[in-house]
PDB file of N, CA and C in Angstrom:
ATOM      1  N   UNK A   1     187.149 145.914-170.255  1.00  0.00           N
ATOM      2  CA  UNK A   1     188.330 146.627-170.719  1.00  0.00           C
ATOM      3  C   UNK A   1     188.129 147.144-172.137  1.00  0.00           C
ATOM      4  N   UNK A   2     187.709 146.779-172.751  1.00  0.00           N
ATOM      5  CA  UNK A   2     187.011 146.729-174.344  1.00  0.00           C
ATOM      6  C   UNK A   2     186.153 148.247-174.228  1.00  0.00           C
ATOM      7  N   UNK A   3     185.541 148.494-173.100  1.00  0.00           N
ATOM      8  CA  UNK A   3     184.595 149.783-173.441  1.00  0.00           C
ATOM      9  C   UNK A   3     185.799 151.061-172.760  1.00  0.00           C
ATOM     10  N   UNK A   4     186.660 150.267-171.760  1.00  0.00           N
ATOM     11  CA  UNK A   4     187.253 151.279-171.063  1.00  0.00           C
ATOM     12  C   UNK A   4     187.450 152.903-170.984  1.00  0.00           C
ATOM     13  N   UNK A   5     187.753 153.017-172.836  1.00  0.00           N
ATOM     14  CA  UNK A   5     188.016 154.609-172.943  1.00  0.00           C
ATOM     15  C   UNK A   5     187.141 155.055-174.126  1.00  0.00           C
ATOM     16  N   UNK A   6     186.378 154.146-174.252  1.00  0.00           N
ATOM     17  CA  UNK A   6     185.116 154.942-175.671  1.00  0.00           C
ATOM     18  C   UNK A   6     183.869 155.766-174.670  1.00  0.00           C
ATOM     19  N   UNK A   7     183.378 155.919-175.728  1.00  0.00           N
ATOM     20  CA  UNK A   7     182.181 156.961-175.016  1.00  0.00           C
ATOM     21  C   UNK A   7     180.980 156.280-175.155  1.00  0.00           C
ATOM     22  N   UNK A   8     181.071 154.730-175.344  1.00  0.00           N
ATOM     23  CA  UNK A   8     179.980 153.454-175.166  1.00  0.00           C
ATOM     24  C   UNK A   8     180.024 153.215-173.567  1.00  0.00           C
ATOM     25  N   UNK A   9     180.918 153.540-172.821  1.00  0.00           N
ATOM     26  CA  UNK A   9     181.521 153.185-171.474  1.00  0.00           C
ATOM     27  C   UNK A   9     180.248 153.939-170.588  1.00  0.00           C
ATOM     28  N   UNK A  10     179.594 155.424-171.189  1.00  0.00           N
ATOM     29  CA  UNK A  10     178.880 155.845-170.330  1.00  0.00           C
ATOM     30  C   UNK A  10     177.501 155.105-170.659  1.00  0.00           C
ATOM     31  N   UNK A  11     176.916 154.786-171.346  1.00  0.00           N
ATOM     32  CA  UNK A  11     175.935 154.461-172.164  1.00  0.00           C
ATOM     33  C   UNK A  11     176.143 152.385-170.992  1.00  0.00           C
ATOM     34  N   UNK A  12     176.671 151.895-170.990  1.00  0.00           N
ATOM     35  CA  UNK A  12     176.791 150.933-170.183  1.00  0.00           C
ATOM     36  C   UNK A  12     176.956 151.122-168.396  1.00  0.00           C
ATOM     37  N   UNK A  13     177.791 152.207-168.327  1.00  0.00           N
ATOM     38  CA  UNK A  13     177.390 152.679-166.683  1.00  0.00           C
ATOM     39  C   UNK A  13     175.661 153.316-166.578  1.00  0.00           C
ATOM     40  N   UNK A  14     175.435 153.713-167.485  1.00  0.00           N
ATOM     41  CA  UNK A  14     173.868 154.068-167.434  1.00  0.00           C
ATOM     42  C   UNK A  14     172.553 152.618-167.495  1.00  0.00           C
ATOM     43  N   UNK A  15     173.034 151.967-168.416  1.00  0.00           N
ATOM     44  CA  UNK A  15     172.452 150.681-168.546  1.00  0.00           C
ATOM     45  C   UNK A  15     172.227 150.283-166.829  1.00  0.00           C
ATOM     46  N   UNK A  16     173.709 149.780-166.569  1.00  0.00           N
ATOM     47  CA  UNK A  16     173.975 149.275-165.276  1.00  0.00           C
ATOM     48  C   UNK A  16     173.177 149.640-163.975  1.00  0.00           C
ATOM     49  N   UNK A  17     173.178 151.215-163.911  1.00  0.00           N
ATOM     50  CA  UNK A  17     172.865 151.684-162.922  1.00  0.00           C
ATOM     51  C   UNK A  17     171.185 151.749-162.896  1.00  0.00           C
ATOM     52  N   UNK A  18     170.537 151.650-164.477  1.00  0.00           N
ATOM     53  CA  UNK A  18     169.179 151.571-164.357  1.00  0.00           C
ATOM     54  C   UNK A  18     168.167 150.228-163.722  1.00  0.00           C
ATOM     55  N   UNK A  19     169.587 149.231-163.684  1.00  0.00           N
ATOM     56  CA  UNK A  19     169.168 148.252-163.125  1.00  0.00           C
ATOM     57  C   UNK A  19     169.490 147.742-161.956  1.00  0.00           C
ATOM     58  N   UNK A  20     169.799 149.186-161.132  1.00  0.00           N
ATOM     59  CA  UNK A  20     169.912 149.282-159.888  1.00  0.00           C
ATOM     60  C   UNK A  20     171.451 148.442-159.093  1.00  0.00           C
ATOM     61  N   UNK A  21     172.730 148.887-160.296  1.00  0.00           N
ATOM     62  CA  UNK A  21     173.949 148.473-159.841  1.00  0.00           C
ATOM     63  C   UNK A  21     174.191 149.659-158.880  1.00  0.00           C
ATOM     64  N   UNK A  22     174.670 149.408-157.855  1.00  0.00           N
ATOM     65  CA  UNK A  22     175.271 150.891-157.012  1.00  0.00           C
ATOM     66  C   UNK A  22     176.659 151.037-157.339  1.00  0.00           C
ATOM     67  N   UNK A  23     177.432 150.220-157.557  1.00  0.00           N
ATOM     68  CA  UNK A  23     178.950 150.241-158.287  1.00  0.00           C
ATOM     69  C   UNK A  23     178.554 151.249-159.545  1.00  0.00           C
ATOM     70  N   UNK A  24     177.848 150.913-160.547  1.00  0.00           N
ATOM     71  CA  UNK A  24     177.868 152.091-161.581  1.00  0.00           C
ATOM     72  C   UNK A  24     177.114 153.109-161.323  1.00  0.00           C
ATOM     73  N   UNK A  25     176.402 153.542-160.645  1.00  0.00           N
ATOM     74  CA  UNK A  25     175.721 154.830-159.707  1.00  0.00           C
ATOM     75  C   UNK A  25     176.801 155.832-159.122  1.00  0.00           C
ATOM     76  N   UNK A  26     177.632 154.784-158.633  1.00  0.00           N
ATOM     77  CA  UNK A  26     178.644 155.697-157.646  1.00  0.00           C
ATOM     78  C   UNK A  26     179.508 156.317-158.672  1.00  0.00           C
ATOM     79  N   UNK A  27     179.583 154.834-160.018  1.00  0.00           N
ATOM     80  CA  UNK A  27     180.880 155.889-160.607  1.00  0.00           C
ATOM     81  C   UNK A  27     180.334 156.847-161.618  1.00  0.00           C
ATOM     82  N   UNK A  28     179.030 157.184-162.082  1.00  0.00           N
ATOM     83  CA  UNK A  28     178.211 157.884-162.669  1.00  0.00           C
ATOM     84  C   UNK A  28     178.137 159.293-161.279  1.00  0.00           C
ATOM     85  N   UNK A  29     178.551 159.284-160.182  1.00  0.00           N
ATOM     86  CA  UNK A  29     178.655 160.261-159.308  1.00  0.00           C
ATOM     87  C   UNK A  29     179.997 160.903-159.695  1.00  0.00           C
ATOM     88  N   UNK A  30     180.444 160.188-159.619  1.00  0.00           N
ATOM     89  CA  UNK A  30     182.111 160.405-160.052  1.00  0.00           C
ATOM     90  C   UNK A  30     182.526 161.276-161.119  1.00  0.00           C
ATOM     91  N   UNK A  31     181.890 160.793-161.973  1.00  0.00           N
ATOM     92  CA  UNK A  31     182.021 161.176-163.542  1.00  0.00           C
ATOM     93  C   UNK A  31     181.504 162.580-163.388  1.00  0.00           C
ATOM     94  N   UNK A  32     179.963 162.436-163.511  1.00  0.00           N
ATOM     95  CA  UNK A  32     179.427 163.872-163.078  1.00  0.00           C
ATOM     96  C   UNK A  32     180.125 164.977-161.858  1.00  0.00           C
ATOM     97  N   UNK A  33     180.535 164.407-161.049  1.00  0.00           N
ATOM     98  CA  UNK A  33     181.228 165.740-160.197  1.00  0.00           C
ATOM     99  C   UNK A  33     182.808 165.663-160.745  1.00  0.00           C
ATOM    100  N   UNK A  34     183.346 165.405-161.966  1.00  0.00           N
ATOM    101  CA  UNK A  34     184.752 165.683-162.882  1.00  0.00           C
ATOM    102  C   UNK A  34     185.570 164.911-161.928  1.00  0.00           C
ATOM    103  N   UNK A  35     186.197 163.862-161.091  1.00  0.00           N
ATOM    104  CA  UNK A  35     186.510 163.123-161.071  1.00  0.00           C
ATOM    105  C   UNK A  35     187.457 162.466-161.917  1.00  0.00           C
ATOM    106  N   UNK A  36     189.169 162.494-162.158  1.00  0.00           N
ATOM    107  CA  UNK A  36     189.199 162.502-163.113  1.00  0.00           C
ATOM    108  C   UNK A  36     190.384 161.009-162.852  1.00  0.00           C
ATOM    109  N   UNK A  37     190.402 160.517-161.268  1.00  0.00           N
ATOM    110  CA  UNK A  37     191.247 159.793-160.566  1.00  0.00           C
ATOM    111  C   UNK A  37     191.060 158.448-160.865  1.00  0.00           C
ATOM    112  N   UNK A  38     190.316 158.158-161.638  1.00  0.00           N
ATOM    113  CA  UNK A  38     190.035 156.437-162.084  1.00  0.00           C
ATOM    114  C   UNK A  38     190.080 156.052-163.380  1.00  0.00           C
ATOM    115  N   UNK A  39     191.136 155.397-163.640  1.00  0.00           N
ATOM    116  CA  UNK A  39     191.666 154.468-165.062  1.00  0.00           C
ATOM    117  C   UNK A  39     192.958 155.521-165.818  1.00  0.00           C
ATOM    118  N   UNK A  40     192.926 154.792-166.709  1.00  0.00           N
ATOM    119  CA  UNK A  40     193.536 155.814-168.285  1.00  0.00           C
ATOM    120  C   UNK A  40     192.692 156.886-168.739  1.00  0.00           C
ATOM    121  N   UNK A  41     192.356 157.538-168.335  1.00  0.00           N
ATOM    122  CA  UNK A  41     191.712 158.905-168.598  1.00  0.00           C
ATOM    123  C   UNK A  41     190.338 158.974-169.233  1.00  0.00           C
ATOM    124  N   UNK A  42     189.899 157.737-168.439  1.00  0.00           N
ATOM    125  CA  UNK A  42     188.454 157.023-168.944  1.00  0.00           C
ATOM    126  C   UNK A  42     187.643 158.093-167.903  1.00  0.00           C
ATOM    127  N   UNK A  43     187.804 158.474-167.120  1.00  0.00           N
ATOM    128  CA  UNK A  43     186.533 159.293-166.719  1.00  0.00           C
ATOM    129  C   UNK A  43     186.143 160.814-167.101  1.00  0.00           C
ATOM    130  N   UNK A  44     188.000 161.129-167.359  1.00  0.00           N
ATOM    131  CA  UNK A  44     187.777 162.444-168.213  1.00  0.00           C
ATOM    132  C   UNK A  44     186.881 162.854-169.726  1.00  0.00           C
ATOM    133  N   UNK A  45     187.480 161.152-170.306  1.00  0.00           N
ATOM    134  CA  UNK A  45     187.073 160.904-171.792  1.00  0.00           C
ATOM    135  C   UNK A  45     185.447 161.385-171.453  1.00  0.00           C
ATOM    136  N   UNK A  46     184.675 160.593-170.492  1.00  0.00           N
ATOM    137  CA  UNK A  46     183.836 160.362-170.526  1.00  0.00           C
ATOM    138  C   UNK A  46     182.381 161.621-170.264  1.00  0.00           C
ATOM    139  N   UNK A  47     183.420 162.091-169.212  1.00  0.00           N
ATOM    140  CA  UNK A  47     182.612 163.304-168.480  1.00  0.00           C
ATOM    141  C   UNK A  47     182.742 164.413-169.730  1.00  0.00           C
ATOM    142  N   UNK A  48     183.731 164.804-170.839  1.00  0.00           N
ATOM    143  CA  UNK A  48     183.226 165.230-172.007  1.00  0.00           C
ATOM    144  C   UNK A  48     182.349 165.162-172.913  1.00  0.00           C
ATOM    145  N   UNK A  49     182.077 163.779-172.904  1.00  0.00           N
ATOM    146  CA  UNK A  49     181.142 163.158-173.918  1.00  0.00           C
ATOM    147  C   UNK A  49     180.107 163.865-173.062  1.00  0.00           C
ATOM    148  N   UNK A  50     179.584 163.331-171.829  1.00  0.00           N
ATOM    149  CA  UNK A  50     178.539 163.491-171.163  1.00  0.00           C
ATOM    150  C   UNK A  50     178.436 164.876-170.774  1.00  0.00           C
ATOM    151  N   UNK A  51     179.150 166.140-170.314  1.00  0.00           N
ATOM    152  CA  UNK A  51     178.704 166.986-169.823  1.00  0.00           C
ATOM    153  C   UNK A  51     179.994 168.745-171.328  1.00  0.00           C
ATOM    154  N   UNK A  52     180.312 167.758-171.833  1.00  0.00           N
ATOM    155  CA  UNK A  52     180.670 168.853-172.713  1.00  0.00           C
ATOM    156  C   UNK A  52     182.457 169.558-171.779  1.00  0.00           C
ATOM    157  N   UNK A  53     182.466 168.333-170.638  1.00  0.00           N
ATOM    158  CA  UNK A  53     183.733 168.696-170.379  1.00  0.00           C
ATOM    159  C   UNK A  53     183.812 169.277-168.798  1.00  0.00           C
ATOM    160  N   UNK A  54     182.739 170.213-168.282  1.00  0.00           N
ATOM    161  CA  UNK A  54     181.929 170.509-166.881  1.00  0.00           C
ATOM    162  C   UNK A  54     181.077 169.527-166.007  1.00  0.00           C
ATOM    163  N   UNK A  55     181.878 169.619-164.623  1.00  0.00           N
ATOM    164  CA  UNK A  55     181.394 168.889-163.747  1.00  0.00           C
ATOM    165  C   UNK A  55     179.462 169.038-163.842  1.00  0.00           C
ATOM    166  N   UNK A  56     178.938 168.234-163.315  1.00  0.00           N
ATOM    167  CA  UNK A  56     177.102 168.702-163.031  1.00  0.00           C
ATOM    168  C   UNK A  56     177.020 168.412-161.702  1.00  0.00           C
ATOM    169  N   UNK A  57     176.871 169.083-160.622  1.00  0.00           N
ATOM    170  CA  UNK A  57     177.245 168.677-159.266  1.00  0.00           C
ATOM    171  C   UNK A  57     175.334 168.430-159.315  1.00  0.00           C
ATOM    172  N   UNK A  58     174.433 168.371-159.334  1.00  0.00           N
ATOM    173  CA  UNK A  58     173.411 168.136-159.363  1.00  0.00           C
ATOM    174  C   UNK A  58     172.847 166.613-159.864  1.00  0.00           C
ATOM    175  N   UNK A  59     173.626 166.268-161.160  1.00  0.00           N
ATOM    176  CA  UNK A  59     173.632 164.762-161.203  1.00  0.00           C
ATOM    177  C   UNK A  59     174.351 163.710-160.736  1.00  0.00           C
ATOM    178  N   UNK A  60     175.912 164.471-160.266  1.00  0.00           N
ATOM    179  CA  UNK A  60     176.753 163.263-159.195  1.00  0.00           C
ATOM    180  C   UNK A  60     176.041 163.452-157.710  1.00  0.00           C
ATOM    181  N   UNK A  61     175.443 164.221-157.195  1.00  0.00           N
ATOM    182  CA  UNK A  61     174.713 164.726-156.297  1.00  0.00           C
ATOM    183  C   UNK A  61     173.476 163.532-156.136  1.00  0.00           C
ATOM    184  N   UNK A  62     172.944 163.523-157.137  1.00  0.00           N
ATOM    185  CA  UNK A  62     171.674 162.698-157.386  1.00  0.00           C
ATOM    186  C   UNK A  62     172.426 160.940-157.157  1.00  0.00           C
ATOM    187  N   UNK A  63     173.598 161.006-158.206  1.00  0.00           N
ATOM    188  CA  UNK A  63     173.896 159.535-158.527  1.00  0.00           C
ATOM    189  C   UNK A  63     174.591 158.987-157.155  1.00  0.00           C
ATOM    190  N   UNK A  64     175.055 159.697-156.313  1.00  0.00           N
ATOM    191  CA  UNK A  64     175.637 159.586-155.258  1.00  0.00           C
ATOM    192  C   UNK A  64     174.683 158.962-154.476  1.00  0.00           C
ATOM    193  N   UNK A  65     173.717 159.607-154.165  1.00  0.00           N
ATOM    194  CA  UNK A  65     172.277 159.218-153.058  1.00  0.00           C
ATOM    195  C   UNK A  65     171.553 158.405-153.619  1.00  0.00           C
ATOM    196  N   UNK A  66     171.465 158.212-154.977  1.00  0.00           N
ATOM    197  CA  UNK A  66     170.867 156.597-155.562  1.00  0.00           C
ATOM    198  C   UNK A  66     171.728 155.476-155.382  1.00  0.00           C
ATOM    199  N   UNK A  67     173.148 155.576-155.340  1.00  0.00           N
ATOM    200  CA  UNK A  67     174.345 154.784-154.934  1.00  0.00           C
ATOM    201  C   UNK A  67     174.457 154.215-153.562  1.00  0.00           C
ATOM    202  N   UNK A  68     174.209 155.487-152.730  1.00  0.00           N
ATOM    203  CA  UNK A  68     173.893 155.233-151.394  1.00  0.00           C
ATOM    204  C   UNK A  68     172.618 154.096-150.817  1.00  0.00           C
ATOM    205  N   UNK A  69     171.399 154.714-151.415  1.00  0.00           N
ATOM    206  CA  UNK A  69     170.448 154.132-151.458  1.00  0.00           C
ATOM    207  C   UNK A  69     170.570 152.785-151.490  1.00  0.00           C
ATOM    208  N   UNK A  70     171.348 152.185-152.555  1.00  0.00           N
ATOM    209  CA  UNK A  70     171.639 150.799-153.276  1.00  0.00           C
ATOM    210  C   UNK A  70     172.695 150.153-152.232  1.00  0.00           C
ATOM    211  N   UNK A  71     173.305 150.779-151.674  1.00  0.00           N
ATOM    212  CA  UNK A  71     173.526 149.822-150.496  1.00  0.00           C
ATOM    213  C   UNK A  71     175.273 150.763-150.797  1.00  0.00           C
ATOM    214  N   UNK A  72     175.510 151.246-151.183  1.00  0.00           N
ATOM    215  CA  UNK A  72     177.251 151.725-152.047  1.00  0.00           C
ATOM    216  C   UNK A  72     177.568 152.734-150.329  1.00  0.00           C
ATOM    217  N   UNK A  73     178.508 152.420-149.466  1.00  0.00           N
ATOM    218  CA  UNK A  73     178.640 152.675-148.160  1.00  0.00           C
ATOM    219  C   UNK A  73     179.488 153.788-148.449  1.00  0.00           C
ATOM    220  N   UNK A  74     180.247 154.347-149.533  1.00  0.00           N
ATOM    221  CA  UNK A  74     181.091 155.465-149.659  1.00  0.00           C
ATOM    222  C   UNK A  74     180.281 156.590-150.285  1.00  0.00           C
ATOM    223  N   UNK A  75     178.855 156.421-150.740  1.00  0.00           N
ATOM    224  CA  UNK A  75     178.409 156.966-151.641  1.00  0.00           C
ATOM    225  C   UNK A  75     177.716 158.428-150.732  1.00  0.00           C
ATOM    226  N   UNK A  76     177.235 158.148-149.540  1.00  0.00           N
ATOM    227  CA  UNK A  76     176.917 159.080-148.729  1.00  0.00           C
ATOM    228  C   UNK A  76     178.480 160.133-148.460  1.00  0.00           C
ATOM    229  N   UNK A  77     179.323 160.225-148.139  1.00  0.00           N
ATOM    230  CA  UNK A  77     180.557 160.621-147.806  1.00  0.00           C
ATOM    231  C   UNK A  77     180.702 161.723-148.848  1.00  0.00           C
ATOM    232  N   UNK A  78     180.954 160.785-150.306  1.00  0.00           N
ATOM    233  CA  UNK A  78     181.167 161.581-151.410  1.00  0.00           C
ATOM    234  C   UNK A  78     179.738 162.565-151.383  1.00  0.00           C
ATOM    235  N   UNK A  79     178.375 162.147-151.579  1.00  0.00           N
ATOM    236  CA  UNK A  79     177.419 163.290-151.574  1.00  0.00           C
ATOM    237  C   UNK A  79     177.806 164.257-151.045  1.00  0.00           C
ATOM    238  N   UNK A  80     177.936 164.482-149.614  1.00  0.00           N
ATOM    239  CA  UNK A  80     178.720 165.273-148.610  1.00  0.00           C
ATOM    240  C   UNK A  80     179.621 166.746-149.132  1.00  0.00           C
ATOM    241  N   UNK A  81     180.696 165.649-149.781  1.00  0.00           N
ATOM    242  CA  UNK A  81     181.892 166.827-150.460  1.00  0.00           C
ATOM    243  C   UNK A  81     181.427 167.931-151.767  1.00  0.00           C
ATOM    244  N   UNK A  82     180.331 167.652-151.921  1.00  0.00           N
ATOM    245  CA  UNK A  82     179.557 168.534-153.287  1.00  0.00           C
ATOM    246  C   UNK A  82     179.041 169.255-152.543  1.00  0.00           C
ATOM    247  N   UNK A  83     179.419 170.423-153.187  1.00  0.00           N
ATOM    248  CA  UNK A  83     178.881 171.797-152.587  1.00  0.00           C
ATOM    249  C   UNK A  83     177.544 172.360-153.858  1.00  0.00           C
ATOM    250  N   UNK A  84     175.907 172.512-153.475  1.00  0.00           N
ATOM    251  CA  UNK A  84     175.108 172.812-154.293  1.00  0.00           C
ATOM    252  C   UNK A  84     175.165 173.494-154.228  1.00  0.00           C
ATOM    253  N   UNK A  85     174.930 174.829-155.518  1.00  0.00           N
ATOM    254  CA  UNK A  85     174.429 176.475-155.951  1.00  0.00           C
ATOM    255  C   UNK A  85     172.822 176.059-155.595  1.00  0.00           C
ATOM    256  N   UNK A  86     171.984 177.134-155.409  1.00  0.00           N
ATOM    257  CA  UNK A  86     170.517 177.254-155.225  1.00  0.00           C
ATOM    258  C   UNK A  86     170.028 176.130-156.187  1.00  0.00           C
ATOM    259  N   UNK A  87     170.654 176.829-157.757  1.00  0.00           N
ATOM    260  CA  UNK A  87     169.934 176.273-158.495  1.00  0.00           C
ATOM    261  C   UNK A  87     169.970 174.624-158.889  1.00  0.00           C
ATOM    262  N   UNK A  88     171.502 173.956-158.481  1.00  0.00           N
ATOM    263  CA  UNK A  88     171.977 172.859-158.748  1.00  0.00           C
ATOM    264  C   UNK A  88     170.883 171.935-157.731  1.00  0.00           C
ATOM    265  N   UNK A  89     170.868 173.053-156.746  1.00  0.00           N
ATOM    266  CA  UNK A  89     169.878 172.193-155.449  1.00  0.00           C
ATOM    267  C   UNK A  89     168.418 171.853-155.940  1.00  0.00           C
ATOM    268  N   UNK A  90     167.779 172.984-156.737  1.00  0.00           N
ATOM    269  CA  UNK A  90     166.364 172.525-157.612  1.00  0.00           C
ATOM    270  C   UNK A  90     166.376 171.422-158.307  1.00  0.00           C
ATOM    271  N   UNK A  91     167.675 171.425-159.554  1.00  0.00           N
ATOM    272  CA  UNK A  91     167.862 170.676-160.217  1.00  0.00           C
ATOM    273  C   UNK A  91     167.866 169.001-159.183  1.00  0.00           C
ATOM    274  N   UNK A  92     168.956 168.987-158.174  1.00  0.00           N
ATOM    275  CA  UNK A  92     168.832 167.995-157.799  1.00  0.00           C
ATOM    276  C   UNK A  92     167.175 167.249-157.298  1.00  0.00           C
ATOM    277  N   UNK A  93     166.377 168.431-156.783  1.00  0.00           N
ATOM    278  CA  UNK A  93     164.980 168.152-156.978  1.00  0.00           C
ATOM    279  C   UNK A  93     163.790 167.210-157.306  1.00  0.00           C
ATOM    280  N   UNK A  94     164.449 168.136-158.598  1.00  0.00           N
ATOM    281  CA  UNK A  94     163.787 167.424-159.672  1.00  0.00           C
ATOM    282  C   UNK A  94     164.197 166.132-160.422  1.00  0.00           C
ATOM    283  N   UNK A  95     165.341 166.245-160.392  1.00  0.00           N
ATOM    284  CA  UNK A  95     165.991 164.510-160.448  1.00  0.00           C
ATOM    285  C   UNK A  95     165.332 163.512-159.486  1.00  0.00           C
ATOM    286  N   UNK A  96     165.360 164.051-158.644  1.00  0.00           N
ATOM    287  CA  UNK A  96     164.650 162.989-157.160  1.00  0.00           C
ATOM    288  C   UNK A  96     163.398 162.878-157.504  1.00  0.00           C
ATOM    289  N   UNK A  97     162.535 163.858-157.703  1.00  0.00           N
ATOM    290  CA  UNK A  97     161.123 163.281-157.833  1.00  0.00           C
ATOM    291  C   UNK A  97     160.315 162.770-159.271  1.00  0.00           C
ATOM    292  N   UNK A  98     161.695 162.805-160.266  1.00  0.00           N
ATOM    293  CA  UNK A  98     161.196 162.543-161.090  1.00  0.00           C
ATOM    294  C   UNK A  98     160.765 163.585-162.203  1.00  0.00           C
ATOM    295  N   UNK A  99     160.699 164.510-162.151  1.00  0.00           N
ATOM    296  CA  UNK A  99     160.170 165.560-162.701  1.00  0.00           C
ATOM    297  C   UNK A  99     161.775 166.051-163.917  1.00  0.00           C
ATOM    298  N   UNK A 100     162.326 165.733-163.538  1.00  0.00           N
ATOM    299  CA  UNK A 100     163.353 166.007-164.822  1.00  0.00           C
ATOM    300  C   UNK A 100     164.362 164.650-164.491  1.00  0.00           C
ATOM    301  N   UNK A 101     164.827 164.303-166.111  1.00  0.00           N
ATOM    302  CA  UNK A 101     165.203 163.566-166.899  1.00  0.00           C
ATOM    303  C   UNK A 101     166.615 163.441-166.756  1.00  0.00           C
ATOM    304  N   UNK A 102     167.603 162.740-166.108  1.00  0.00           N
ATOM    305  CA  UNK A 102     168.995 162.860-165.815  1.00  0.00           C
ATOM    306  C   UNK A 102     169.634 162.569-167.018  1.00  0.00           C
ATOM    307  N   UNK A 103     170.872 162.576-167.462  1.00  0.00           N
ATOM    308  CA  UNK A 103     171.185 162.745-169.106  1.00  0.00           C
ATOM    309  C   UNK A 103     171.189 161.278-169.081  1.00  0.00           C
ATOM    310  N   UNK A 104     171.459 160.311-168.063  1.00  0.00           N
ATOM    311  CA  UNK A 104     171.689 158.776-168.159  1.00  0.00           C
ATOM    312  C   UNK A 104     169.931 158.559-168.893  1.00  0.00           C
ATOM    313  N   UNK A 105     168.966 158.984-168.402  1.00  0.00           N
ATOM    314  CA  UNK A 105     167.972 158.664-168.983  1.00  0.00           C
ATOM    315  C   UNK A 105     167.512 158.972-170.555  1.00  0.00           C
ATOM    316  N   UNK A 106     167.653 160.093-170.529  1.00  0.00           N
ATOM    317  CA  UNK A 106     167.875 161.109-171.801  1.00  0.00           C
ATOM    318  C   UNK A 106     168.564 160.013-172.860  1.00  0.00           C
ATOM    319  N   UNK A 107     170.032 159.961-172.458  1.00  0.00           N
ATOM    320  CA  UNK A 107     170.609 158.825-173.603  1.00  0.00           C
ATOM    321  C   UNK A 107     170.325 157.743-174.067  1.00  0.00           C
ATOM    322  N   UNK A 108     169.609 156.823-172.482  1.00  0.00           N
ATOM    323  CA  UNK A 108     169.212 155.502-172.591  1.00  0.00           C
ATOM    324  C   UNK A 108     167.471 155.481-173.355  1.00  0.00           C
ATOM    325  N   UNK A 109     167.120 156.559-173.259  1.00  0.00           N
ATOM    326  CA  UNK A 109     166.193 156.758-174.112  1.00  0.00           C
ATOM    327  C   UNK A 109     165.796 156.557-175.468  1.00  0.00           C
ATOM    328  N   UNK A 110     166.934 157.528-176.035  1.00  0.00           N
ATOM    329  CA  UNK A 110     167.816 157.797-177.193  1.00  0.00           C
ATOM    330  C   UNK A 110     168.223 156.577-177.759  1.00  0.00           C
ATOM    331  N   UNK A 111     169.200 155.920-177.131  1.00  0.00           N
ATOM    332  CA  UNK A 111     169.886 154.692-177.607  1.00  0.00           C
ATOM    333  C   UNK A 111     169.416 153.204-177.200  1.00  0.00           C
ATOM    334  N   UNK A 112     168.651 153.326-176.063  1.00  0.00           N
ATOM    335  CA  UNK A 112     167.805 152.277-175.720  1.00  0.00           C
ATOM    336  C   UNK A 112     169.067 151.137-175.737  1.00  0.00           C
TER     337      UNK A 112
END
């Protein structure tokens, strides 16, 4: 409750999910596709910090199917409802194989 509405909140769903939580994967899907239906306006807060305020359907896209992966049974469903542009679809890509850097990494990089 303590991180609830700071912008430390994403920086700990990133932590989480690097260590293969599917609960913070899914809601790192969430966040990224603007999602704005969970808490006190903690996902809005958040998805500003992280995307400048714009959904990234390419990284809830990604975080969705790593969620899934992890065992998260709603996480396929939600993938589903994201509609990719060409290019969001590369991007998602390259998230998958590794070849580009999702901002959760980027930060946790950064802030370690």
């Amino acid at each position: 409750k303590a991180l609830c509405c700071s912008e430390e909140a994403i920086l700990w769903f990133c932590r989480s999910a690097s260590q293969g939580t599917a609960e913070a994967m899914f809601r790192l899907g969430r966040i990224y596709a603007g999602d704005t239906a969970d808490g006190p306006g903690l996902i809005s807060r958040v998805i500003a910090f992280v995307n400048e305020g714009e959904a990234d359907h390419a990284q809830a896209t990604y975080w969705f199917q790593m969620a899934a992966k992890a065992g998260e049974a709603t996480a396929i469903s939600a993938s589903k409802k994201i509609e990719l542009s060409p290019t969001e679809r590369v991007s998602l890509a390259d998230y998958m194989s590794g070849n580009a850097m999702t901002e959760c990494e980027s930060l946790l990089k950064a802030r370690g």
